[in-house]
Protein backbone atom coordinates (compact mmCIF):
# COMPACT_ATOMS: atom_id res chain seq x y z
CA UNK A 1 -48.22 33.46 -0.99
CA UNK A 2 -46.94 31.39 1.45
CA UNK A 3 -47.83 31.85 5.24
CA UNK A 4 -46.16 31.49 8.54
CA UNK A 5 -46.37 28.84 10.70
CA UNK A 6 -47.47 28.93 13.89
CA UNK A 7 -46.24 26.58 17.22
CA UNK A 8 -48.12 26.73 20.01
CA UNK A 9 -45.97 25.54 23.15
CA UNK A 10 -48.61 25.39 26.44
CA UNK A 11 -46.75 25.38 29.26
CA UNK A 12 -47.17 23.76 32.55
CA UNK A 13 -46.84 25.35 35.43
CA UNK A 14 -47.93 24.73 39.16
CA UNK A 15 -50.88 22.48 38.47
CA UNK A 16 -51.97 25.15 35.28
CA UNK A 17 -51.27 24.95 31.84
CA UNK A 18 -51.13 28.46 30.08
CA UNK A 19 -51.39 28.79 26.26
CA UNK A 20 -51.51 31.63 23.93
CA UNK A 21 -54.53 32.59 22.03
CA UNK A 22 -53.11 33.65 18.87
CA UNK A 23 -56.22 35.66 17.63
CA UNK A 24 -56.75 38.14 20.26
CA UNK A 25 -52.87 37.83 21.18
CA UNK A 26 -53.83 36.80 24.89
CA UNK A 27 -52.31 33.97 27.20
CA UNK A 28 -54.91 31.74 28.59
CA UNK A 29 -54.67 29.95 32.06
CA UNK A 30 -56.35 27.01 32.43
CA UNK A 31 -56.85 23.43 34.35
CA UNK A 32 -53.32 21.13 33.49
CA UNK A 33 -54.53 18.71 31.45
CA UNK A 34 -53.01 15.22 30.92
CA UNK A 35 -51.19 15.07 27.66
CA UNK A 36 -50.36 18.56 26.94
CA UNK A 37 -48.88 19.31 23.42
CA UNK A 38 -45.16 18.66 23.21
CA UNK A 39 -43.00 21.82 22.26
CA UNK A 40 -42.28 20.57 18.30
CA UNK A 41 -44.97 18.25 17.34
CA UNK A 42 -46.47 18.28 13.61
CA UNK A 43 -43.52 20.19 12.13
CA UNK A 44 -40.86 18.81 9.73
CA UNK A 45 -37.46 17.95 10.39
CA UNK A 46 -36.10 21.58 9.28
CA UNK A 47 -38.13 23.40 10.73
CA UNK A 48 -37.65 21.54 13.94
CA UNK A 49 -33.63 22.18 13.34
CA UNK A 50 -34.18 25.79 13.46
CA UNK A 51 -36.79 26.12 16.05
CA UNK A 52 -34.09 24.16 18.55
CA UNK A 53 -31.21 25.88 17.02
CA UNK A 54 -32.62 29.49 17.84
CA UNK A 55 -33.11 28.57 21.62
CA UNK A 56 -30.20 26.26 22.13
CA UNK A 57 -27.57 28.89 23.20
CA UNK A 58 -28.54 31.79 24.79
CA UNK A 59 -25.25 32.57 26.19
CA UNK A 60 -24.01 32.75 22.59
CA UNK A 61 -26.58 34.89 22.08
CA UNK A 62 -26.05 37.59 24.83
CA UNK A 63 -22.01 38.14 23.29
CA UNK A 64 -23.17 38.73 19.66
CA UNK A 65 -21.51 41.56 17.92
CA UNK A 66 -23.46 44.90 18.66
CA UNK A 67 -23.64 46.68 14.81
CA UNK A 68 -24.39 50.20 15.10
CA UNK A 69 -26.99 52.01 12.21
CA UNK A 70 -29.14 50.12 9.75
CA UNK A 71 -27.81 49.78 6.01
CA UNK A 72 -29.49 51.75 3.68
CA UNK A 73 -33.24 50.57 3.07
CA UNK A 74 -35.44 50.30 -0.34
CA UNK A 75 -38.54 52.54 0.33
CA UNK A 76 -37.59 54.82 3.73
CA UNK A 77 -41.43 55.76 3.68
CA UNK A 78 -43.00 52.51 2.65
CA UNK A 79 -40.80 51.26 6.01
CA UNK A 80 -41.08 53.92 7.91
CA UNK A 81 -45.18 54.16 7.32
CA UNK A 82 -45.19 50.41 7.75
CA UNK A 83 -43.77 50.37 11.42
CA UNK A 84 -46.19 53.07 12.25
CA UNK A 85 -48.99 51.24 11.07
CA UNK A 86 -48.21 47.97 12.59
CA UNK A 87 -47.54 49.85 15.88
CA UNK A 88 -50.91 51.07 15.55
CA UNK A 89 -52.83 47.83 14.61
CA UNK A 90 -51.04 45.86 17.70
CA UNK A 91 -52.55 48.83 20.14
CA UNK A 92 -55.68 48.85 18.82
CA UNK A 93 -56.87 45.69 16.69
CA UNK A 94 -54.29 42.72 17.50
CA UNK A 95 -56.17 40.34 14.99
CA UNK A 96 -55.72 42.81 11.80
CA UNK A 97 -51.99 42.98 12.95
CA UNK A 98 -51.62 39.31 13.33
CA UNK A 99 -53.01 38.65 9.93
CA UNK A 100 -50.12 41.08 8.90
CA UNK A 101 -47.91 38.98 10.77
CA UNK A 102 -48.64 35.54 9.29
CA UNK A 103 -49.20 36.64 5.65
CA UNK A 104 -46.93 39.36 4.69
CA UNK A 105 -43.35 39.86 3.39
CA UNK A 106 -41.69 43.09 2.49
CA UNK A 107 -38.21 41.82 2.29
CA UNK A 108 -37.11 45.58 3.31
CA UNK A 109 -34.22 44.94 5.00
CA UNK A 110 -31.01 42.45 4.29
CA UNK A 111 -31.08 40.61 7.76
CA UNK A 112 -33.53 41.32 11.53
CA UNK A 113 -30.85 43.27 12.53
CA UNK A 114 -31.00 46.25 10.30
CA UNK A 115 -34.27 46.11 10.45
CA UNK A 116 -34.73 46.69 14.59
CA UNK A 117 -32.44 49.60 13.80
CA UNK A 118 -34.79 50.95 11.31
CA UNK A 119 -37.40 50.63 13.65
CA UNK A 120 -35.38 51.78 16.68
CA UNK A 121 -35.39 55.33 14.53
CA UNK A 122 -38.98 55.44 14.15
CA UNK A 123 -39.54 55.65 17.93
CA UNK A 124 -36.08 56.68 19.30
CA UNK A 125 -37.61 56.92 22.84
CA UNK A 126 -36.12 54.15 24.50
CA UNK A 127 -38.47 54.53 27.75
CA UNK A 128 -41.65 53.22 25.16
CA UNK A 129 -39.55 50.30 23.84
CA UNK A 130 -40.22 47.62 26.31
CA UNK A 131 -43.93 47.75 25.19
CA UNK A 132 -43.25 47.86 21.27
CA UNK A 133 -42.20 44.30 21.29
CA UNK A 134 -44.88 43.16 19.86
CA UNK A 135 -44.86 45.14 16.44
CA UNK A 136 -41.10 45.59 16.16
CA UNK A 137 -41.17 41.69 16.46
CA UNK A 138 -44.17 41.55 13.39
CA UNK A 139 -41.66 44.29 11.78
CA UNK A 140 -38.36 42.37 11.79
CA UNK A 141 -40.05 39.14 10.90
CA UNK A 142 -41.90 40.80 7.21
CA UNK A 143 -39.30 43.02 6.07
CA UNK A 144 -35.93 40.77 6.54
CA UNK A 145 -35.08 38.96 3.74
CA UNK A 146 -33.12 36.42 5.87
CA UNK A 147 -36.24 35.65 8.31
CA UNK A 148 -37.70 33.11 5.90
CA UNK A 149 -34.99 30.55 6.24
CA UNK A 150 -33.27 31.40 8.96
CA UNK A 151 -35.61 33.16 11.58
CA UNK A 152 -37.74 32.49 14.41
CA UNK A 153 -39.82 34.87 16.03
CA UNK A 154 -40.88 34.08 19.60
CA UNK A 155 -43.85 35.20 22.24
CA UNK A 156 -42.81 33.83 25.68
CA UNK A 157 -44.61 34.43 29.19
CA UNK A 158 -43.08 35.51 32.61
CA UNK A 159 -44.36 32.82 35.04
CA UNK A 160 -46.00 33.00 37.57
CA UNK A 161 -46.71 37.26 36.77
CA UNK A 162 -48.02 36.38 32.72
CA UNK A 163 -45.46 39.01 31.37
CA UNK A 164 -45.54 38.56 27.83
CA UNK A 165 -42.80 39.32 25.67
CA UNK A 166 -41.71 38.71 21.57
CA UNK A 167 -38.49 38.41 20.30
CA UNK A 168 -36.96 37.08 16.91
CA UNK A 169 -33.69 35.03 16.47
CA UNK A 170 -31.88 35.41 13.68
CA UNK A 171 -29.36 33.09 12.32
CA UNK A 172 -29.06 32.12 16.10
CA UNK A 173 -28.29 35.38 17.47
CA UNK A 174 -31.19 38.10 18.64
CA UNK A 175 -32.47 40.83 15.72
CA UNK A 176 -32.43 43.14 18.50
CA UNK A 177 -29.28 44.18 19.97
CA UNK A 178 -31.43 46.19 22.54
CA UNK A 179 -33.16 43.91 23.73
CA UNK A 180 -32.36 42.47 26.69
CA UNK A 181 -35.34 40.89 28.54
CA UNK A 182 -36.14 37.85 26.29
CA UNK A 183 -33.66 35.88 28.36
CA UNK A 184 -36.40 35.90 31.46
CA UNK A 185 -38.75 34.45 29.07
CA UNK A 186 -40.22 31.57 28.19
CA UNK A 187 -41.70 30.82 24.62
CA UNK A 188 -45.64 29.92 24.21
CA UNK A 189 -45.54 30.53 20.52
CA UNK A 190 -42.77 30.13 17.86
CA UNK A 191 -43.86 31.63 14.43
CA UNK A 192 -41.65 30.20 11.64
């Protein structure tokens, strides 16, 4: 089974550099130090191409075409007991989820896109969606069959007020076409 890679991306800000903690899910503030990680170090050449590629344009980005429904899905309650689960985990035990996140694939879904809709009909409530980020991100990135080779999922940080927020780019274009706050964000972690 192959896993997901993770980036870390500290970022400096105001004499601080703030990094995420990708057991417990946390961002961590500490003392800049000199020589800082750069933001694609250690990583080959393609996955480089996509990490830059899925933050290059976010103008392009905002105009993509809206699609309305998910296409039809394998296993509705394998999917739809999945999300719930992985809702759960990220409330209550971050590290089970984010073992999830790195080491599973359900290749539910054709592309990120149908899958946010499936998810988007789990919880319909749109007032709870700005804090399911977090596992509709985890859900998008296991069960599309396109995230492999041509996703990134982000975590990026508010700065100075340590918002956090996850996202996942999809062939260079957002999974989510609700989403709308990743734009005020800026990635600590890119999971490939």
């Amino acid at each position: 089974m192959q896993t997901m890679k993770v980036i870390n991306h500290p970022i400096g800000y105001y004499g601080k550099t703030f990094r995420f903690n990708t057991f417990w899910g946390c961002l961590i503030c500490e003392q800049k130090k000199s020589g800082t990680a750069e933001l694609l170090e250690n990583i080959d050449d393609a996955e480089k191409q996509r990490c830059i590629e899925a933050v290059i344009d976010p103008f392009k980005m905002c105009e993509r075409n809206k699609s309305l429904g998910w296409k039809k899905v394998r296993h509705p309650r394998l999917a739809r007991s999945y999300a719930r689960l992985l809702t759960w985990l990220c409330a209550h035990c971050y590290p089970i989820a984010n073992l999830l996140f790195i080491s599973l694939r359900l290749n539910l879904f054709k592309n990120g896109c149908d899958a946010s809709n499936f998810y988007y009909s789990v919880y319909p409530d749109m007032k709870i969606q700005h804090t399911l980020c977090l596992p509709r991100t985890i859900f998008i990135s296991t069960t599309s069959q396109r995230f492999k080779e041509h996703g990134v999922a982000f975590i990026g940080t508010f700065l100075p007020t340590v918002r956090m927020h996850a996202w996942v780019v999809e062939d260079g274009m957002p999974a989510d076409r609700f989403d709308k706050q990743w734009i005020y964000f800026q990635p600590v972690v890119m999971l490939l």
